[in-house]
Structure formats: structure tokens, C-alpha cells
N, C-alpha and C. Protein backbone atom coordinates (compact mmCIF):
# COMPACT_ATOMS: atom_id res chain seq x y z
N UNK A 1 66.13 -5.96 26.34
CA UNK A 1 66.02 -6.36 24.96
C UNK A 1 67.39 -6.89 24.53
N UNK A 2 67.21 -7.58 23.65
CA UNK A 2 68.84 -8.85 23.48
C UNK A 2 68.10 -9.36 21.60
N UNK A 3 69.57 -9.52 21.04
CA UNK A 3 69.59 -9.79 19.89
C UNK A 3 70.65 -11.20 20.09
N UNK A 4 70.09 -11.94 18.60
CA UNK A 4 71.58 -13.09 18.37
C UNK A 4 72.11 -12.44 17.28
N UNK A 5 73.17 -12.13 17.41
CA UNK A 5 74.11 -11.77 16.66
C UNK A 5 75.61 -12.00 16.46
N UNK A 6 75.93 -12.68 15.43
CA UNK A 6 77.37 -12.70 14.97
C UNK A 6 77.89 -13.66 16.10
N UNK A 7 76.86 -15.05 16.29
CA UNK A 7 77.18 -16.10 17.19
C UNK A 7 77.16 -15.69 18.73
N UNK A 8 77.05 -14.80 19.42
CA UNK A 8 76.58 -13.78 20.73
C UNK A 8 75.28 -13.25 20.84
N UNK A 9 75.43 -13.28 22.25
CA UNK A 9 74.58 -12.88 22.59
C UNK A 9 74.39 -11.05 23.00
N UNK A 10 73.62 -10.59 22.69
CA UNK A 10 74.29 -9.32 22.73
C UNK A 10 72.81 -8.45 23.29
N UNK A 11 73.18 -7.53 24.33
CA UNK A 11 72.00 -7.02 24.65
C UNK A 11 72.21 -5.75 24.49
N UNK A 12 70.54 -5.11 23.62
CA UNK A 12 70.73 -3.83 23.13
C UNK A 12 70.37 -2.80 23.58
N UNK A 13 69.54 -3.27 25.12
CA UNK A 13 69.01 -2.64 26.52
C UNK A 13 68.75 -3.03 27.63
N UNK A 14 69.05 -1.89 28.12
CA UNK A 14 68.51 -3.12 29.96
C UNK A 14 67.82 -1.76 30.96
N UNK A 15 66.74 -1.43 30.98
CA UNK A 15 66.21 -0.94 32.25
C UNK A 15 66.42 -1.28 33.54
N UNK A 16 67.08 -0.74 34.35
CA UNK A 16 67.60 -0.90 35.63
C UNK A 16 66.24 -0.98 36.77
N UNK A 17 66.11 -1.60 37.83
CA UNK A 17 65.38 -0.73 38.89
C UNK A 17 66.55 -1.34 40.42
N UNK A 18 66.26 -0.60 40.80
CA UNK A 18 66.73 -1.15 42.18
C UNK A 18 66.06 -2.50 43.34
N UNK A 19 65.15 -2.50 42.70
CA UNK A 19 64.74 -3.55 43.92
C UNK A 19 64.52 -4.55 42.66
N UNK A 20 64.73 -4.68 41.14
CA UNK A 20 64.79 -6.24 40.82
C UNK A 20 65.98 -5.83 39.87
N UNK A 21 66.80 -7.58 39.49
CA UNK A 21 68.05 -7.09 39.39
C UNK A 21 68.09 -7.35 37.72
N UNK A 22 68.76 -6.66 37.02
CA UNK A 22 68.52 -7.47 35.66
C UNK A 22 69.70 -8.53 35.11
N UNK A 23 70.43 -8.66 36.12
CA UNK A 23 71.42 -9.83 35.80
C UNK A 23 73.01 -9.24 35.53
N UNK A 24 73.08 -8.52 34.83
CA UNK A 24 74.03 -7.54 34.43
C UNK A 24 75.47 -7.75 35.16
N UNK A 25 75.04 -7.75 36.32
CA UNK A 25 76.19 -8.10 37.37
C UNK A 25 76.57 -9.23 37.55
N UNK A 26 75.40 -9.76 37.68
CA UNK A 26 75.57 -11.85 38.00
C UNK A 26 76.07 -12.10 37.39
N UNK A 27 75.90 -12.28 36.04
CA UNK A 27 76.08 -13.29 34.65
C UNK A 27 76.06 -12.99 33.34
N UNK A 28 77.66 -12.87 32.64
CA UNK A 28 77.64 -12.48 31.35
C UNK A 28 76.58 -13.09 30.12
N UNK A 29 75.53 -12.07 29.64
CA UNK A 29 74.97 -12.79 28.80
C UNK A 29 75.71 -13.53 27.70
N UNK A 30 76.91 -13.55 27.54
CA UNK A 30 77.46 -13.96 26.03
C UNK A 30 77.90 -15.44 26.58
N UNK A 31 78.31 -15.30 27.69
CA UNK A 31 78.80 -17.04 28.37
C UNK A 31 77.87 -17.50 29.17
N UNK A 32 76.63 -16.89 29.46
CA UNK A 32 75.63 -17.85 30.22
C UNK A 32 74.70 -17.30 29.58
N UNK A 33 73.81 -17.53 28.77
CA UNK A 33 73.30 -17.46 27.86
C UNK A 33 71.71 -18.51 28.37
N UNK A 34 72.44 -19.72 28.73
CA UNK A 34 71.32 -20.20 28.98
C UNK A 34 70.94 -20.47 30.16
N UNK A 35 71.64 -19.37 31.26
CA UNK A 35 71.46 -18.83 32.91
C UNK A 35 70.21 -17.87 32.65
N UNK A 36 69.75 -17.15 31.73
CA UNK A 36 69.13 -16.00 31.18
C UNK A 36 67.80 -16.37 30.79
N UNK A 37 66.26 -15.90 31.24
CA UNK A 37 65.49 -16.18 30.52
C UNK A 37 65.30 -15.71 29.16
N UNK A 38 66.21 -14.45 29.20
CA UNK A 38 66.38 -13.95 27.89
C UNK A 38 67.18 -14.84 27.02
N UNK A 39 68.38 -15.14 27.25
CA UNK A 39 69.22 -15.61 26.62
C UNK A 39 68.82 -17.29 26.06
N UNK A 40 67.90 -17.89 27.02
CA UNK A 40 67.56 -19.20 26.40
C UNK A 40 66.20 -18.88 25.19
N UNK A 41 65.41 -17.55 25.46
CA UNK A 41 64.63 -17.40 24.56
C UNK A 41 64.94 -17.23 23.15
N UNK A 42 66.48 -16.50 23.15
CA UNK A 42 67.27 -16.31 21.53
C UNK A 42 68.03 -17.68 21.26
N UNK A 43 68.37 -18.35 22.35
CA UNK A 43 69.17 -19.69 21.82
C UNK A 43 67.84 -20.95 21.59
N UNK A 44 66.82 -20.62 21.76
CA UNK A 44 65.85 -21.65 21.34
C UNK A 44 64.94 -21.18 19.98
N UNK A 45 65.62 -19.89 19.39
CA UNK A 45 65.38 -19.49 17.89
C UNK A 45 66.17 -19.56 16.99
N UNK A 46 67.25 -20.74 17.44
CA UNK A 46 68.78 -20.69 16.46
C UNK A 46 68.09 -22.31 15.90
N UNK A 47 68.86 -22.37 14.76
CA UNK A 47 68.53 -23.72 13.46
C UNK A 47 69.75 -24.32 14.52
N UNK A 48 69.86 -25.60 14.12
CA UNK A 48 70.83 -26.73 14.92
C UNK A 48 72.03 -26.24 15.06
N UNK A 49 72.81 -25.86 13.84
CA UNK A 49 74.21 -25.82 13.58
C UNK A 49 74.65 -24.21 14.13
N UNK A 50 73.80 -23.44 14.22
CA UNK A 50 74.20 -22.24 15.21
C UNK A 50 73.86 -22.48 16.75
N UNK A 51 73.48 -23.00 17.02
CA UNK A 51 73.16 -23.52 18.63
C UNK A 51 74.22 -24.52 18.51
N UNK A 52 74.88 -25.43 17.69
CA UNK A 52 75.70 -26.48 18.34
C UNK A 52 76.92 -25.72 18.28
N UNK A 53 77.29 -24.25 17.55
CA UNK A 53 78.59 -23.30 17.14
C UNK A 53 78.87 -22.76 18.76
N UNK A 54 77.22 -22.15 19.10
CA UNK A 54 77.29 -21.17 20.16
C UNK A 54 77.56 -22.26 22.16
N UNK A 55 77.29 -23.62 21.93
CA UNK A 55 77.25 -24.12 22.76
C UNK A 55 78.80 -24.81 22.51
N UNK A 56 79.58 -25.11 21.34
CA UNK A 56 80.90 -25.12 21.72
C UNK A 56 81.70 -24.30 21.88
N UNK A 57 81.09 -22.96 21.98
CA UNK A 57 82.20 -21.94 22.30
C UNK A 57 81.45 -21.67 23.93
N UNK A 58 80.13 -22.07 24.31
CA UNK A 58 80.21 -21.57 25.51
C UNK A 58 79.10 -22.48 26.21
N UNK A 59 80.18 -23.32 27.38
CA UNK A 59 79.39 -24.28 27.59
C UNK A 59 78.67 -24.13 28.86
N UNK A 60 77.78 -25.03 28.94
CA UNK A 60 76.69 -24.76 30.03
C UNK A 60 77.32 -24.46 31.23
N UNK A 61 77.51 -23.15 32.40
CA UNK A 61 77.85 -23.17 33.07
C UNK A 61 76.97 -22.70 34.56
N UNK A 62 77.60 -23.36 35.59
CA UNK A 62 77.03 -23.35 36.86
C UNK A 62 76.97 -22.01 37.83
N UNK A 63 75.84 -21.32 37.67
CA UNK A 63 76.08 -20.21 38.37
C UNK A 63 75.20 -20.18 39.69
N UNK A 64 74.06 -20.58 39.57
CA UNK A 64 73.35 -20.60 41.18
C UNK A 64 73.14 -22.40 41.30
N UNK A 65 72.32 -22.98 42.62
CA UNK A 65 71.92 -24.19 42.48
C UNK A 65 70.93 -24.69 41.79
N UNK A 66 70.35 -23.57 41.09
CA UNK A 66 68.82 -23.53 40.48
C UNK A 66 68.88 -23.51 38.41
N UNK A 67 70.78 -23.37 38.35
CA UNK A 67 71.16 -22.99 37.06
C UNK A 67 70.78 -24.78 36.32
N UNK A 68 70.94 -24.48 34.94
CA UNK A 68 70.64 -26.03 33.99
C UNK A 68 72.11 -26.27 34.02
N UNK A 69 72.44 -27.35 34.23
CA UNK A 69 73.40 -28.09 34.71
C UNK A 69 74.06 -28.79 33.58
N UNK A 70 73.48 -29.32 32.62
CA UNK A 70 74.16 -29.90 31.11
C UNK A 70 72.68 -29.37 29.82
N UNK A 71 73.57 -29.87 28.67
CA UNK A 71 73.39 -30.09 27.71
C UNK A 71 72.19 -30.26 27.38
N UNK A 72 71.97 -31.29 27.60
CA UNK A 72 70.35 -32.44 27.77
C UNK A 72 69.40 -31.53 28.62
N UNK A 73 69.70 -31.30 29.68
CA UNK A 73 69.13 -30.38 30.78
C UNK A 73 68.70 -29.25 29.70
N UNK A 74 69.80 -28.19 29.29
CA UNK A 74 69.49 -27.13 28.22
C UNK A 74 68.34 -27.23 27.04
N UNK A 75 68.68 -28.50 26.23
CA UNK A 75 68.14 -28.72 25.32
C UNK A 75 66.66 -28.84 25.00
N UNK A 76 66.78 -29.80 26.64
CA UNK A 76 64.97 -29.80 27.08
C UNK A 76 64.06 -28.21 27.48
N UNK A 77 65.27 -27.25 28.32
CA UNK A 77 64.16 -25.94 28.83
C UNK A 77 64.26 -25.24 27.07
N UNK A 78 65.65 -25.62 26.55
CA UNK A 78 64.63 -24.46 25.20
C UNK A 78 63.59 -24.95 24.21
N UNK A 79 63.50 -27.01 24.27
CA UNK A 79 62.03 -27.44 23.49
C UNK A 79 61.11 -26.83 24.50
N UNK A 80 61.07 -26.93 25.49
CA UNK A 80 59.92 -26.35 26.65
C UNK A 80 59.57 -24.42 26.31
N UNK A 81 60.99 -23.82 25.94
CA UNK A 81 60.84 -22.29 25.27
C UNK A 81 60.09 -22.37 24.16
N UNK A 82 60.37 -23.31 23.27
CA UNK A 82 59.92 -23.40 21.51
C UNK A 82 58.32 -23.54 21.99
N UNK A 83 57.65 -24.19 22.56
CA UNK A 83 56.31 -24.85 22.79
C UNK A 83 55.67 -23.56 23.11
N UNK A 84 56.38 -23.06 24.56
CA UNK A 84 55.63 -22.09 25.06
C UNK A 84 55.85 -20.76 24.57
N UNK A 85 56.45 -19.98 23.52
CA UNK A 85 56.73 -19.11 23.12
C UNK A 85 57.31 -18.67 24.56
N UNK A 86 57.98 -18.64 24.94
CA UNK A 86 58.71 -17.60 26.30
C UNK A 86 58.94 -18.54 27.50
N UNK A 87 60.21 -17.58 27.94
CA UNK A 87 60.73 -18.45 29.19
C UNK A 87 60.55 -17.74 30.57
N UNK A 88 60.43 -18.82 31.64
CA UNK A 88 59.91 -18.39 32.80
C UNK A 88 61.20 -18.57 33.75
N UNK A 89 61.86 -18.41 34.08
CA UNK A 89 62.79 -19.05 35.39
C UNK A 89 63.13 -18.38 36.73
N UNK A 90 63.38 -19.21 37.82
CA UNK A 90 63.67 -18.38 39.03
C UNK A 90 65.10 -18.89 39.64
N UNK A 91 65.55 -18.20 39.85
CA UNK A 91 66.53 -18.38 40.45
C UNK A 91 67.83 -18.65 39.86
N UNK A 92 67.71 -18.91 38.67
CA UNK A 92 69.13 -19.33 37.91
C UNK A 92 70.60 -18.41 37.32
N UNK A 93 69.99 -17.13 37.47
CA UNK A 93 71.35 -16.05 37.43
C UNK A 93 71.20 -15.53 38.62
N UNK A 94 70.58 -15.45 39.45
CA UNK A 94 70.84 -14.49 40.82
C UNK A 94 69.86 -15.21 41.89
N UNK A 95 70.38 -15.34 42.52
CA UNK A 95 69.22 -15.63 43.98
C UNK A 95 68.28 -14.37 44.48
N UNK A 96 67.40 -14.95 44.69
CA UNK A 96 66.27 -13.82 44.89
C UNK A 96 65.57 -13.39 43.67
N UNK A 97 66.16 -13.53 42.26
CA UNK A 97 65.12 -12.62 41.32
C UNK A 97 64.51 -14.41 40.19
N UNK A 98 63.14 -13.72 39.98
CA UNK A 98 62.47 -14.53 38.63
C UNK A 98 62.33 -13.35 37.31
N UNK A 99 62.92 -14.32 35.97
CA UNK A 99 62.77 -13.84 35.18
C UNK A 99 61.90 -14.40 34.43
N UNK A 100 61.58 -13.40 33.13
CA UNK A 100 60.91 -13.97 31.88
C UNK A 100 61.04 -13.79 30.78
N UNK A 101 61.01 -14.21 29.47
CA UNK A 101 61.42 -14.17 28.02
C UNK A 101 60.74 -13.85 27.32
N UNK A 102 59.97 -13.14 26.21
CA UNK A 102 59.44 -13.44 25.53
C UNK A 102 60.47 -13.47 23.49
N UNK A 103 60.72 -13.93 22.69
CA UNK A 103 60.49 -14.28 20.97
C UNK A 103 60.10 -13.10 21.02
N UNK A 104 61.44 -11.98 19.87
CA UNK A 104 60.70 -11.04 19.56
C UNK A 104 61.40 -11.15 18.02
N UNK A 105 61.08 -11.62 16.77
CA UNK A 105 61.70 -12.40 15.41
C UNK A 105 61.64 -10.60 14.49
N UNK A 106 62.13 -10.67 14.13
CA UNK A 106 61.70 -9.27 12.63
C UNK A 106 62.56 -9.87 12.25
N UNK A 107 62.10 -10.64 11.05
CA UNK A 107 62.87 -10.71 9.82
C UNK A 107 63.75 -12.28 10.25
N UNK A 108 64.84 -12.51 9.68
CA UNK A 108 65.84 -13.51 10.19
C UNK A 108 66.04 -12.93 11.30
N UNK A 109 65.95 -11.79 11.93
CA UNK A 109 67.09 -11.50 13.48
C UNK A 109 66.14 -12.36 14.49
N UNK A 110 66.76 -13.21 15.18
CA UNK A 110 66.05 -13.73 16.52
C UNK A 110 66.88 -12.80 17.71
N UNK A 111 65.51 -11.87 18.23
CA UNK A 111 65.23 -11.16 19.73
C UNK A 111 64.76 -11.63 20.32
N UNK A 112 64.48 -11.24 21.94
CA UNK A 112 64.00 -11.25 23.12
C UNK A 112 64.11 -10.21 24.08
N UNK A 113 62.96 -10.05 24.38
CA UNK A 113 62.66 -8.95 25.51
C UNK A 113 62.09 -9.83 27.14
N UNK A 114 62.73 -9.03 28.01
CA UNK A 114 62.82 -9.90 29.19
C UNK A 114 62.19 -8.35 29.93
N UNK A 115 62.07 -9.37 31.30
CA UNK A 115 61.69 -8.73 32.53
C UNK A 115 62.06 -9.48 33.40
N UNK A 116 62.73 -8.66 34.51
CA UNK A 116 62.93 -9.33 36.05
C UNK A 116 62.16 -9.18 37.13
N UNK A 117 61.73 -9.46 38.42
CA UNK A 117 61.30 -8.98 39.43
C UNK A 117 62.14 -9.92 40.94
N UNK A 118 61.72 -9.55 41.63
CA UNK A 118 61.87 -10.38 42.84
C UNK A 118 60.96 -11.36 43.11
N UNK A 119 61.79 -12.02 43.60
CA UNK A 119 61.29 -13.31 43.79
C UNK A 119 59.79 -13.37 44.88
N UNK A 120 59.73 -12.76 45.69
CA UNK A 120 58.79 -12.77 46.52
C UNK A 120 57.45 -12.06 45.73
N UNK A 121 57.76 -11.48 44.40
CA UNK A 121 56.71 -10.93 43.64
C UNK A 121 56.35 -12.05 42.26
N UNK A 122 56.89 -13.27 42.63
CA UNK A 122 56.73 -14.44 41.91
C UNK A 122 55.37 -14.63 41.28
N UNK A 123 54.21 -14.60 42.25
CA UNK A 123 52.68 -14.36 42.00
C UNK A 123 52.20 -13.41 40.31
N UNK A 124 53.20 -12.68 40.77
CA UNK A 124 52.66 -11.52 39.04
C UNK A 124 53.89 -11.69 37.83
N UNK A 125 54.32 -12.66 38.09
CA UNK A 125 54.83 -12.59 36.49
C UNK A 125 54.73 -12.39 35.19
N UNK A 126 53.42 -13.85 35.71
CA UNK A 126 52.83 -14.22 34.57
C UNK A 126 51.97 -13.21 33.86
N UNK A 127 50.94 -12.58 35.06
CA UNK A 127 50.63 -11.27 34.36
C UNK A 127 51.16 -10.42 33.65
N UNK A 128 52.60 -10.21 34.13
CA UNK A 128 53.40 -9.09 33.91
C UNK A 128 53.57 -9.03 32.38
N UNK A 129 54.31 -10.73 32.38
CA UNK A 129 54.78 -11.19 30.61
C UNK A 129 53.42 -11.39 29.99
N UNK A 130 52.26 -11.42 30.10
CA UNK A 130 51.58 -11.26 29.72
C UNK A 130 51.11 -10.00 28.89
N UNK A 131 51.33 -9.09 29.82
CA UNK A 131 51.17 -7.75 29.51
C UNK A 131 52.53 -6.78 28.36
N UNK A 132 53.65 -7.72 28.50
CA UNK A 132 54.71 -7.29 27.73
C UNK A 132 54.63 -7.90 26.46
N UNK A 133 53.31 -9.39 26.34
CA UNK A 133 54.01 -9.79 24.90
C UNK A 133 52.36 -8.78 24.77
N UNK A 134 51.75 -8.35 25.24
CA UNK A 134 50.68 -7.49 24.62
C UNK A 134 51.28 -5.82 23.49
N UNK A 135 51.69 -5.82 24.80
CA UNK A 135 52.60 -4.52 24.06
C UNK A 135 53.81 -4.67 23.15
N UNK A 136 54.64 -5.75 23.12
CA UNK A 136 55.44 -5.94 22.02
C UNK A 136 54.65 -6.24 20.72
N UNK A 137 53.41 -6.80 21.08
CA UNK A 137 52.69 -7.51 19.42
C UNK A 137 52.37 -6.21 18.99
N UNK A 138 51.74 -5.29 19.91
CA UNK A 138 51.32 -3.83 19.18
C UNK A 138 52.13 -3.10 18.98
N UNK A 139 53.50 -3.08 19.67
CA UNK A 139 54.51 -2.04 18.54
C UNK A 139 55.00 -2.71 18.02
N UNK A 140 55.03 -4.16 17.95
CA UNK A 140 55.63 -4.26 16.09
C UNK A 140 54.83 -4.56 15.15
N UNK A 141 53.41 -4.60 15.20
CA UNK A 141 52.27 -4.68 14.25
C UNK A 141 52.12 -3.47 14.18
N UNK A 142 52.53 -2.44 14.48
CA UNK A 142 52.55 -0.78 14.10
C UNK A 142 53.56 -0.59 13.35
N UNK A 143 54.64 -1.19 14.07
CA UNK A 143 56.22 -1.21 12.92
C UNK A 143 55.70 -1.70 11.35
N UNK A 144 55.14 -2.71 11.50
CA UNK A 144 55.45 -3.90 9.83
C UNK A 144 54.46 -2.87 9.61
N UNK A 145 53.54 -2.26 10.25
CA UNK A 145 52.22 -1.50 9.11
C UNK A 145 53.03 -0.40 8.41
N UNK A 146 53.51 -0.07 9.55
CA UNK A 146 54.58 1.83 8.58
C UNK A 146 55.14 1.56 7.82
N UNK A 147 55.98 0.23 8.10
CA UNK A 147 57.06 0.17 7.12
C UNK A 147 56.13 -0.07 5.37
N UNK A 148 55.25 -1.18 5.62
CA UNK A 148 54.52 -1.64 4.24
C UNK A 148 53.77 -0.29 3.79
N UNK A 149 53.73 0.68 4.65
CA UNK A 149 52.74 1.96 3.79
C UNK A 149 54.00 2.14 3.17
């Protein structure tokens, strides 16, 4: 789970497992941001002028052969994030693992909740994020209900 905050990227959890990796090691979320399926899911919920703040303080950088390479490159996977509500990618912070994104909004704060696996478990992702934006819609449509009682 990852928040935008105060122009950063900032993550407010990370479940570990051993056999998929959550990035942690690879690649600082605050300077690769858009190495991250998480991190391109919160930078494709920023208005222009906070995405053009957060991309001159931290510019697209090269971490595997599979990473977005410029600007233009960026710009296009987060209209491709905006369309599809959530991001899919393999290979771009670590070799061997696929990640995924999903938009998690309360209020002005733009979140995202991710999942990793290995790459050779590529086949169930989609299920997987499937199954995570199931369960994120029902605990925060339980959240907004408590709060409005």
C-alpha cells in the first residue's frame, strides 16, 4: 500500500514473502516511481502540474531492460493506467518478478495497493488483481458506510 504525499512517493506497507519480491531492495519508490506498478498507479492520479513537479525532481530512470525509458514512454503507460484503472508490468524493477496496481482514491489522497509474484506465476495475475480490487472495493465501501453512520 503507497500514498502520494507531500510530492513522494511514500509507502505505508509492504507484505514480504520470500519467493516474490516486493521491490524494496531493487528500487527506491520515491526515485523510481515509475519502475513501480504501484508507483505509476499514484503518478497517473496526479493533475498536470504535480506530475510535471514530481518528474522534475525525479527523472525517468533505467533500472532493468524492461524499465520505461523516457518521458513520452512514461506518459503513455500512465494514459494506458488512467483507461485501465491499474497497472500490470513485468520485469521493470527486478528481473524475475510481475507486478500489479490497483487506484485506491479516499478523498483528495491518491493510493495504490500492489501485489508482486514471480514471474513464472505470470498466468494468475490477472486473477489475483482481480481478486484484490474485489476486496479493496469491500473494505472501503464498509469504510465510507461507518464513517456516514
Amino acid at each position: 500500500m503507497a500514498v502520494y504525499r507531500k510530492g513522494d512517493v511514500e509507502r505505508l506497507a509492504v507484505t514480504d514473502d520470500p519467493e516474490s519480491s516486493s521491490g524494496a531492495g531493487w528500487a527506491d519508490f520515491r526515485t523510481a516511481a515509475d519502475a513501480h506498478a504501484i508507483g505509476q498507479c499514484l503518478l497517473a492520479q496526479l493533475d498536470q502540474v504535480s506530475s510535471r513537479e514530481h518528474h522534475a525532481r525525479h527523472p525517468v530512470p533505467l533500472i532493468t531492460p524492461f524499465s520505461v525509458r523516457s518521458q513520452d514512454e512514461l506518459r503513455h503507460c500512465l494514459d494506458t493506467v488512467r483507461c485501465h484503472q491499474g497497472s500490470f508490468l513485468v520485469r521493470t524493477y527486478a528481473q524475475g518478478t510481475a507486478c500489479s496496481a490497483l487506484p485506491v482514491q479516499v478523498g483528495a489522497a491518491a493510493g495504490a495497493s500492489a501485489l508482486s509474484l514471480r514471474t513464472d506465476e505470470l498466468r494468475r495475475l490477472r486473477s489475483v488483481t482481480d481478486r484484490l480490487r474485489r476486496m479493496a472495493e469491500a473494505t472501503l465501501t464498509t469504510l465510507a458506510f461507518s464513517v456516514s453512520i
